[in-house]
C-alpha atoms as a PDB file:
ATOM      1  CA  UNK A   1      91.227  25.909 -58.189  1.00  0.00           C
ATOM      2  CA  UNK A   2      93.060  24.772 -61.199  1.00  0.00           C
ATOM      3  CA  UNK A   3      92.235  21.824 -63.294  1.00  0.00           C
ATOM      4  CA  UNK A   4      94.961  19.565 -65.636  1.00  0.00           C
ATOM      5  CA  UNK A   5      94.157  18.746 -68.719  1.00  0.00           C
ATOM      6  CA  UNK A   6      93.999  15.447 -67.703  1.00  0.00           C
ATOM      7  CA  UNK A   7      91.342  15.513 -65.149  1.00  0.00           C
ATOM      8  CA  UNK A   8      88.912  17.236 -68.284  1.00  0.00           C
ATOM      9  CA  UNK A   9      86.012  14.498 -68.935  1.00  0.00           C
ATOM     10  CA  UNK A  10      85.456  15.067 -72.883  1.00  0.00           C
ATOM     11  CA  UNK A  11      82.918  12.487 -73.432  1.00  0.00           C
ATOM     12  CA  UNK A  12      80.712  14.666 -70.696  1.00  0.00           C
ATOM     13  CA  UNK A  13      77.164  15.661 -72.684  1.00  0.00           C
ATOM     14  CA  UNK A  14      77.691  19.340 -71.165  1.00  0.00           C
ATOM     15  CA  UNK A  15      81.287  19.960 -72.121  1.00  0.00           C
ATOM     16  CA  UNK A  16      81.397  22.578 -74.549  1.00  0.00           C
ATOM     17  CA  UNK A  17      84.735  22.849 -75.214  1.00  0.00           C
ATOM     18  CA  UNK A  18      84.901  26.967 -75.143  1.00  0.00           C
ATOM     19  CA  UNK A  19      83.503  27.748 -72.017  1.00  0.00           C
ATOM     20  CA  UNK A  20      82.536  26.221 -68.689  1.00  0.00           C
ATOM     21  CA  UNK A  21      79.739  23.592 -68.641  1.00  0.00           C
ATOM     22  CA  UNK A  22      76.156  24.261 -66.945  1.00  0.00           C
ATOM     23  CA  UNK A  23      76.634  21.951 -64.062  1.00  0.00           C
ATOM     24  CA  UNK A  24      79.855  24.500 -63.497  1.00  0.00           C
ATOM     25  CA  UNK A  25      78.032  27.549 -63.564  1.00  0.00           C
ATOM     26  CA  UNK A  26      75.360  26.544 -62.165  1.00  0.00           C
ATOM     27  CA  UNK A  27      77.186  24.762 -58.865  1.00  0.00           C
ATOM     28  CA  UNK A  28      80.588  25.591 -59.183  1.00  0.00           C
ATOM     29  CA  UNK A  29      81.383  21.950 -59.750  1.00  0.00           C
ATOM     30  CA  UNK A  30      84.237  20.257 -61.883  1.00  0.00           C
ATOM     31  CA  UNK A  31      85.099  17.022 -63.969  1.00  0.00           C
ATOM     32  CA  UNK A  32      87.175  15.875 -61.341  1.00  0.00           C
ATOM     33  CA  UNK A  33      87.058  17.275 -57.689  1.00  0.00           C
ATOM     34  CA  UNK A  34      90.916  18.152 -56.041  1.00  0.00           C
ATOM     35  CA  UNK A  35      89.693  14.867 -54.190  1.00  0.00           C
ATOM     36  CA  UNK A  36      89.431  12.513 -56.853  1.00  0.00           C
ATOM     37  CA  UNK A  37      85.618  12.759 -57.102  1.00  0.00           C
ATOM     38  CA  UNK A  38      83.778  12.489 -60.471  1.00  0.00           C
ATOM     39  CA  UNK A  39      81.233  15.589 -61.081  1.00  0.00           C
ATOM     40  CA  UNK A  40      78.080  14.480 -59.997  1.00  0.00           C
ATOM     41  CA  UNK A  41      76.262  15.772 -63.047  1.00  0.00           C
ATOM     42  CA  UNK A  42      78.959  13.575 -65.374  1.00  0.00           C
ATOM     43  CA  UNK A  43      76.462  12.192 -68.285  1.00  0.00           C
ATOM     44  CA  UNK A  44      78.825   9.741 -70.681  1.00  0.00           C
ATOM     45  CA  UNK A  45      78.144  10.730 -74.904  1.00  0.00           C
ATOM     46  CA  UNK A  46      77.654   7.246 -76.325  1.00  0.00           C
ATOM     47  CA  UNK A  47      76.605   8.171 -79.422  1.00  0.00           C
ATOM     48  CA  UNK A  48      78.249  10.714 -82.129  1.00  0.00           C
ATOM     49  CA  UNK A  49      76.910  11.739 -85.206  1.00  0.00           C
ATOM     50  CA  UNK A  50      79.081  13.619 -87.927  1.00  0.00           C
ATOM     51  CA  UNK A  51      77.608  15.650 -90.629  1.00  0.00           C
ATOM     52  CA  UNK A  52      79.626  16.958 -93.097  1.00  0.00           C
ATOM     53  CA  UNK A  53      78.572  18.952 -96.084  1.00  0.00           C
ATOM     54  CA  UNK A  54      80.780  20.061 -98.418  1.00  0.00           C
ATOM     55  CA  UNK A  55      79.479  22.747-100.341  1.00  0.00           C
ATOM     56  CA  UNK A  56      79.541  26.288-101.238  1.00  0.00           C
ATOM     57  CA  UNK A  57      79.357  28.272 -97.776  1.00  0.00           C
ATOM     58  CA  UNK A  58      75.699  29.577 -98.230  1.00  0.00           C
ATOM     59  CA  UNK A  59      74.606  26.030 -97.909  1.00  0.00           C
ATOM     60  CA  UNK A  60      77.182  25.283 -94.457  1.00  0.00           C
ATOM     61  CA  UNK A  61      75.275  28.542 -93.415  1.00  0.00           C
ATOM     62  CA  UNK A  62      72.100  27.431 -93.882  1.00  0.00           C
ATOM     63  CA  UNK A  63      72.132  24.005 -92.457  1.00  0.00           C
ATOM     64  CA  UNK A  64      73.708  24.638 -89.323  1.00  0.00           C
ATOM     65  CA  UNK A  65      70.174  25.583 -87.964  1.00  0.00           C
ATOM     66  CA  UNK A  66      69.285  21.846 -88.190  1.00  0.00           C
ATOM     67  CA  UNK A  67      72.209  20.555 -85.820  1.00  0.00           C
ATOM     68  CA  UNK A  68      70.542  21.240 -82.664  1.00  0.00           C
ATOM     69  CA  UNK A  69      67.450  19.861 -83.321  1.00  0.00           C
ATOM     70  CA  UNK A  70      69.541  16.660 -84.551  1.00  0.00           C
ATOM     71  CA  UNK A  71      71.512  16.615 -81.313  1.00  0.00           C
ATOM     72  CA  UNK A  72      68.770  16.631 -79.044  1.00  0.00           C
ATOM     73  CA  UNK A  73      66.927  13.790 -81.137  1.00  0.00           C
END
């Protein structure tokens, strides 16, 4: 099955961008089923936080440990 570009649900808290989300691994689901259906396991990002550090790239290297413990928080 092929999916549009259209039918891809960005604001989805598994998307991540460069390869297939859990729930789509896991049970072969998609954003939007051929029959119009929303993914079951569809979880809406309300909230976005940007952090941007500009800096030499030692420090970019050694903060990007931090940004998963400040997404799941």
């Amino acid at each position: 099955m092929s999916i549009s570009f259209t039918q891809i649900r960005f604001d989805c808290r598994y998307l991540k961008g460069s390869v297939p989300c859990k729930p789509h691994k896991q049970h072969g689901v998609h954003c939007t089923a051929a029959d119009g259906s929303i993914c079951p396991y569809y979880d809406q990002v309300t909230e976005n936080v940007l952090i941007i550090k500009l800096g030499a790239v030692g420090d970019v290297i050694r903060t990007t440990p931090i940004l998963e413990p400040v997404k799941r928080e």
